[in-house]
N, C-alpha and C. Protein backbone atom coordinates (compact mmCIF):
# COMPACT_ATOMS: atom_id res chain seq x y z
N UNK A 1 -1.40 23.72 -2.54
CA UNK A 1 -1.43 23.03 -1.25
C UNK A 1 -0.19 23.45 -0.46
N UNK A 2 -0.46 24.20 0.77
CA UNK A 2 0.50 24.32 1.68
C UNK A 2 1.63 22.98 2.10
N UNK A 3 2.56 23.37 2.49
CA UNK A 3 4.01 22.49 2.37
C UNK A 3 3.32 21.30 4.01
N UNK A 4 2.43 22.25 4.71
CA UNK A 4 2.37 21.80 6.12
C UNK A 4 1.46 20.63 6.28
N UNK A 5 0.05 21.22 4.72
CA UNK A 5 -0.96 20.42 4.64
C UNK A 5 -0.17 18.90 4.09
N UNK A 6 0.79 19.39 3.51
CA UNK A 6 1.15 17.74 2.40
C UNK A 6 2.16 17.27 3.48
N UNK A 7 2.84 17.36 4.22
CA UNK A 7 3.43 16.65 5.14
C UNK A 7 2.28 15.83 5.89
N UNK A 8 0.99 16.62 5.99
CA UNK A 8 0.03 15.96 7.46
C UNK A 8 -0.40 14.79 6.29
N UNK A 9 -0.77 15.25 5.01
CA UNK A 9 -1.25 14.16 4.45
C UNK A 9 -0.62 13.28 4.20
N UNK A 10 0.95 13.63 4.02
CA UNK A 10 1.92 12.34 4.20
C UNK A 10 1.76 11.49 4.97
N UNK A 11 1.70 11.89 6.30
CA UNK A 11 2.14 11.22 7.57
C UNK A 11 0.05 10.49 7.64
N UNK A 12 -0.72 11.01 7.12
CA UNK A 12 -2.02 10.20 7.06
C UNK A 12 -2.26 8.74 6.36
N UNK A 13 -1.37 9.18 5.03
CA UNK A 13 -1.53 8.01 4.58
C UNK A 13 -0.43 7.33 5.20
N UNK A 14 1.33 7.41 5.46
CA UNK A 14 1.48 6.46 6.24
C UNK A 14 0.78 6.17 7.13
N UNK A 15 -0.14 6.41 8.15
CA UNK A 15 -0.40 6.32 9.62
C UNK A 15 -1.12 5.28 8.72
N UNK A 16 -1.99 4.90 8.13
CA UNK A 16 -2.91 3.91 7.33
C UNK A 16 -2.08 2.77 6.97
N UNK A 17 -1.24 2.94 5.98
CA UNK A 17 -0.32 1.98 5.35
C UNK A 17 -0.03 1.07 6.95
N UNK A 18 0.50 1.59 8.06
CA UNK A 18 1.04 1.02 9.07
C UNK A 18 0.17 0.42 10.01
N UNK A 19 -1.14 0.32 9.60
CA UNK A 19 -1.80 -0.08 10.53
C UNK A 19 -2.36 -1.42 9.17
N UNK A 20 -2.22 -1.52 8.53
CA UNK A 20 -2.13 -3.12 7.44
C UNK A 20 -1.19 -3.91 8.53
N UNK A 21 -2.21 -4.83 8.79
CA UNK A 21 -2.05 -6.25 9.48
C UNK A 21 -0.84 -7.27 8.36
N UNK A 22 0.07 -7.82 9.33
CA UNK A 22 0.91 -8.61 8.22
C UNK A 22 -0.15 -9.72 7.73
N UNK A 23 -0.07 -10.26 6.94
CA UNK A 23 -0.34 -11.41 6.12
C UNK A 23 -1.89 -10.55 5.32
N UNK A 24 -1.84 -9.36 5.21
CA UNK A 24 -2.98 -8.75 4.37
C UNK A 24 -2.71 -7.48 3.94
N UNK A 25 -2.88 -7.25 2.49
CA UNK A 25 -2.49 -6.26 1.68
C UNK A 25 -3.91 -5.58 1.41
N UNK A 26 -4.06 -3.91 1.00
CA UNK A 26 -4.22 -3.17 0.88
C UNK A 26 -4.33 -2.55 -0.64
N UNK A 27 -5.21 -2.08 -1.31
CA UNK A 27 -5.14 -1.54 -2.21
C UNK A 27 -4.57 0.28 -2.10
N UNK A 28 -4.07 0.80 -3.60
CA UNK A 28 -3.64 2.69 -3.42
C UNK A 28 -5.31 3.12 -3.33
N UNK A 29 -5.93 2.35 -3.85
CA UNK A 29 -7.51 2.98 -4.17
C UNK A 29 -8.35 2.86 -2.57
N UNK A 30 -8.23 1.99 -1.91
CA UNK A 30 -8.25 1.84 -0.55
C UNK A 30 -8.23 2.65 0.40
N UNK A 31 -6.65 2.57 0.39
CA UNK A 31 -5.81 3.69 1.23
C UNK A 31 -6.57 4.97 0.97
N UNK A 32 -6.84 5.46 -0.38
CA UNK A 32 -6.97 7.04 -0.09
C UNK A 32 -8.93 7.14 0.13
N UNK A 33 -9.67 6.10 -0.18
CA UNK A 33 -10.47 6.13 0.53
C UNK A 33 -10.63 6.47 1.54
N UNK A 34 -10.17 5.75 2.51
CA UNK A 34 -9.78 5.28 4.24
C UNK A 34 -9.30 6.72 4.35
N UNK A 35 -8.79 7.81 3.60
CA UNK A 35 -8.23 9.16 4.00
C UNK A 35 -9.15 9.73 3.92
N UNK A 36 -10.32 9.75 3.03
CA UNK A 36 -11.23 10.62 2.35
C UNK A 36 -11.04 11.16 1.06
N UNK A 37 -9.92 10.80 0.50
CA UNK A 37 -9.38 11.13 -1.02
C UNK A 37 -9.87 10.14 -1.66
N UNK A 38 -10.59 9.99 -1.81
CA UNK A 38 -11.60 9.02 -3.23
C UNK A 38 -10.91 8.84 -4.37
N UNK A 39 -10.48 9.85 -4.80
CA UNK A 39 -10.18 9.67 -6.15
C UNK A 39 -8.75 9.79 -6.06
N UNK A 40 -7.66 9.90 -5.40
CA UNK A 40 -6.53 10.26 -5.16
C UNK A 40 -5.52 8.83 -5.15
N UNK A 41 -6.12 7.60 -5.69
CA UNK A 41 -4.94 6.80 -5.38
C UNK A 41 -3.51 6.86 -5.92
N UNK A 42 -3.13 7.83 -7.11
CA UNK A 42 -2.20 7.29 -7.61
C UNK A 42 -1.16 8.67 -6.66
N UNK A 43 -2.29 9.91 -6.07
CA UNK A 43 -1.15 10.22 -4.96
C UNK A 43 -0.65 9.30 -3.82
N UNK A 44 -1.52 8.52 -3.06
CA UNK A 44 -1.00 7.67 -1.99
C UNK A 44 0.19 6.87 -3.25
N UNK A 45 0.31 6.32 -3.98
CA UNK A 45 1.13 5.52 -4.49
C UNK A 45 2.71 6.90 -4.74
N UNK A 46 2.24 7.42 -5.27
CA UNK A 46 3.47 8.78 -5.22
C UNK A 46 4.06 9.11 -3.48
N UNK A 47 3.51 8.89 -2.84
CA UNK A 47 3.86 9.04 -1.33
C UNK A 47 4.10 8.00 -0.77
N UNK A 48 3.60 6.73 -1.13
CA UNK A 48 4.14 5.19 -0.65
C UNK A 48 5.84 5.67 -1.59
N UNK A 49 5.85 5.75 -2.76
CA UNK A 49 7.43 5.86 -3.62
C UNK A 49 8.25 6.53 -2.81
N UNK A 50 7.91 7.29 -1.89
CA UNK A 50 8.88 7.64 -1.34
C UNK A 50 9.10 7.83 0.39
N UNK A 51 8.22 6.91 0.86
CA UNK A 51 8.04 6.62 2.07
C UNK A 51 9.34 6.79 2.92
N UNK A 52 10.21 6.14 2.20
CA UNK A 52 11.70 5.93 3.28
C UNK A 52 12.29 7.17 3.84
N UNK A 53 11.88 7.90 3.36
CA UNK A 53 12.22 9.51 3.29
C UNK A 53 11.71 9.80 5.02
N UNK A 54 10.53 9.00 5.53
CA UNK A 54 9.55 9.43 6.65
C UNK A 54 9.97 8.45 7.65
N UNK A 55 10.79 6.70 7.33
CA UNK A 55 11.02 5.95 8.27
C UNK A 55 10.37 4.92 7.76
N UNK A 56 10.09 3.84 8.44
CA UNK A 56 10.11 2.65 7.92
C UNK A 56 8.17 1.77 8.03
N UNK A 57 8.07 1.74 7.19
CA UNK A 57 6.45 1.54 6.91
C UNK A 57 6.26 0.05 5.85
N UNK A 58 5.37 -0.57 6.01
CA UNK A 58 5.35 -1.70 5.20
C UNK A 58 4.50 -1.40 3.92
N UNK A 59 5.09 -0.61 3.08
CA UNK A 59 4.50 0.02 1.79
C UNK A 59 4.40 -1.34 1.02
N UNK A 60 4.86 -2.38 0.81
CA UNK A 60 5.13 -3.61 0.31
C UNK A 60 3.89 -4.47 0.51
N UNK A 61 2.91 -3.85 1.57
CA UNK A 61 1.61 -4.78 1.88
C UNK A 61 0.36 -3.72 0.63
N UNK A 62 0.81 -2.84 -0.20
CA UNK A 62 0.09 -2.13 -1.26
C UNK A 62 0.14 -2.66 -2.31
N UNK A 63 -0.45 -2.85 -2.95
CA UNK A 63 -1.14 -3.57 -4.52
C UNK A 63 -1.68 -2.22 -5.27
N UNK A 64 -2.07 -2.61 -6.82
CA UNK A 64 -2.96 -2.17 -7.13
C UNK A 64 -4.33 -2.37 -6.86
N UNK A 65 -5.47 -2.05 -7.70
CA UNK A 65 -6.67 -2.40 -7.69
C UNK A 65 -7.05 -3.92 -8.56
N UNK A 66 -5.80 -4.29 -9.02
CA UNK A 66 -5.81 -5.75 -9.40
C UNK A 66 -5.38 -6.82 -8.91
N UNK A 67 -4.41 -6.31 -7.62
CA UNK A 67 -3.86 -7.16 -7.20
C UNK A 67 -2.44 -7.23 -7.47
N UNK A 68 -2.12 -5.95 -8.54
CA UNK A 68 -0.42 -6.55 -8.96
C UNK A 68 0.57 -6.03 -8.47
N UNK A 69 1.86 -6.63 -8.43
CA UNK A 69 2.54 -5.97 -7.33
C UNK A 69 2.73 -4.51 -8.28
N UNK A 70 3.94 -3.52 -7.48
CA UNK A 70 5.05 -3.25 -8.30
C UNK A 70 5.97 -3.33 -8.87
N UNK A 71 5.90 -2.88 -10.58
CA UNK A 71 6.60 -3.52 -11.36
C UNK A 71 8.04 -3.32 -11.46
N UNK A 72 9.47 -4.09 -10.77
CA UNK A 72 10.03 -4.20 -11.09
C UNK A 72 10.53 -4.50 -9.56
N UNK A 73 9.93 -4.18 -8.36
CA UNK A 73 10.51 -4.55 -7.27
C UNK A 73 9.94 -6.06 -6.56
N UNK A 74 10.94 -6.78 -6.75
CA UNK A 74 10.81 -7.97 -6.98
C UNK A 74 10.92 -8.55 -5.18
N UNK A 75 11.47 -7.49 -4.93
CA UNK A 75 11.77 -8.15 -2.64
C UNK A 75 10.18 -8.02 -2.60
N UNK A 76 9.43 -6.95 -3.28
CA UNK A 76 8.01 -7.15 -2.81
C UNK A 76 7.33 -8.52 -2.25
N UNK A 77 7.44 -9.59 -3.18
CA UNK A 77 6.98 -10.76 -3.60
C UNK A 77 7.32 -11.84 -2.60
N UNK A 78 8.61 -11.20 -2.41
CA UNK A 78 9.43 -12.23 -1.07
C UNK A 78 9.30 -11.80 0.26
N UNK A 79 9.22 -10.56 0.16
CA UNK A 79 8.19 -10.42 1.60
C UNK A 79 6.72 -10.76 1.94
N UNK A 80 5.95 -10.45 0.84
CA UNK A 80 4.76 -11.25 1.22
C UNK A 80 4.30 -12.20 1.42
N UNK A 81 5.04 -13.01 0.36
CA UNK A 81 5.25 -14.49 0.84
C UNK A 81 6.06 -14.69 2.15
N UNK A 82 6.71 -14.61 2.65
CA UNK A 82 6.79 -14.42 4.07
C UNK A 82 6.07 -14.26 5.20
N UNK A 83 4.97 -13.36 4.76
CA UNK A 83 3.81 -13.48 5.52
C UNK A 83 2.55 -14.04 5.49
N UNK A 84 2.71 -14.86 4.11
CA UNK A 84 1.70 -15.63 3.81
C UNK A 84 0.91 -15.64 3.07
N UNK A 85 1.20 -14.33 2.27
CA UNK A 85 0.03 -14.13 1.02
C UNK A 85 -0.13 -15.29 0.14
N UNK A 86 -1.10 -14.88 -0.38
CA UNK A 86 -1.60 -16.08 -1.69
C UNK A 86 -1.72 -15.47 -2.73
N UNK A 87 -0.58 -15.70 -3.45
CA UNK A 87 -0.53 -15.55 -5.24
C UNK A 87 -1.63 -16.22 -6.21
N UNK A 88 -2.36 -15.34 -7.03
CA UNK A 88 -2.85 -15.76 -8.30
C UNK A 88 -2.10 -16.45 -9.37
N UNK A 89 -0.72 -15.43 -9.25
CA UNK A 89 0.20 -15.68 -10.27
C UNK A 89 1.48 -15.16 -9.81
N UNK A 90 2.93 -14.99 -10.73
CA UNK A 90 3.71 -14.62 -10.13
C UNK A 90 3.92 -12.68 -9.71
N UNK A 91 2.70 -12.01 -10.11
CA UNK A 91 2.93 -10.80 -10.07
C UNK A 91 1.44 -10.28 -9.69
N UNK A 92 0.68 -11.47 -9.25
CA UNK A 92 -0.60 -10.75 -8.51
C UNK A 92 -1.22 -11.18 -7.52
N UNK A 93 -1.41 -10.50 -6.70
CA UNK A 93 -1.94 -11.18 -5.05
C UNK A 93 -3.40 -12.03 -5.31
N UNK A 94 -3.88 -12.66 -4.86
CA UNK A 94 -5.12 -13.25 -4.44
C UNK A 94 -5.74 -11.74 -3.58
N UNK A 95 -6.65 -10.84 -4.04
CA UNK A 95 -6.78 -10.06 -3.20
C UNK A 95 -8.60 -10.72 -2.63
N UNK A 96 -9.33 -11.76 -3.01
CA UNK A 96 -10.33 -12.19 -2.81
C UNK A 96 -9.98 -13.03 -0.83
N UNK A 97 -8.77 -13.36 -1.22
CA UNK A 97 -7.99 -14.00 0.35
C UNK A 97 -7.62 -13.46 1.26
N UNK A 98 -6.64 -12.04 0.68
CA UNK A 98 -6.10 -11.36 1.12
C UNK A 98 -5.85 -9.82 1.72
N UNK A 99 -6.68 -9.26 1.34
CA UNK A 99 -7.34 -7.91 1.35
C UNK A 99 -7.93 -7.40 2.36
N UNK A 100 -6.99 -6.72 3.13
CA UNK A 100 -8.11 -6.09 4.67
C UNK A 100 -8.81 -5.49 4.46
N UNK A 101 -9.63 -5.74 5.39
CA UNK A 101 -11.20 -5.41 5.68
C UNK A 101 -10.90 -4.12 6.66
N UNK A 102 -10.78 -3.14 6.01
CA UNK A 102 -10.57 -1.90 7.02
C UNK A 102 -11.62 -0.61 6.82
């Protein structure tokens, strides 16, 4: 893959990530749907890891396909709650509540 193609696909899946409405999270399996990469979530999650690199994006509104956050970044949890999410538990979203419809 050309250096030019993976920048555009960078900047695709942010352009996605940034258009997640606050108070509703997003699955990686989602996101690369919504690109046309079907099967590609755990690249959008490799490109959410290093988002900051591109500017400032609300990668923090991404889950898994279960709902759980990421494991070990704990501001995740306190930002969403901030916007209102609804916890199952302490490490998994309500994604039946919460989950845009995109």
């Amino acid at each position: 893959m050309s250096q030019v193609l993976q920048k555009d696909l960078i900047y695709e899946i942010l352009a996605v990530v940034e258009e997640i409405p606050a108070g509703k999270v997003a699955t990686y399996g989602q996101i690369a749907r919504l690109i046309g990469r079907e099967k590609n979530a755990r690249l959008v999650g490799k490109v959410l890891g290093m988002a900051e690199c591109y500017g400032e994006y609300p990668c923090y509104r991404v889950v898994n396909h279960a709902g759980r956050l990421v494991p070990g970044w704990r501001e995740q949890a306190d930002l969403l709650r901030e916007e209102g999410i609804v916890f199952k538990d302490e490490d998994y979203v309500d994604l039946k509540q919460c989950r845009w419809d995109a």
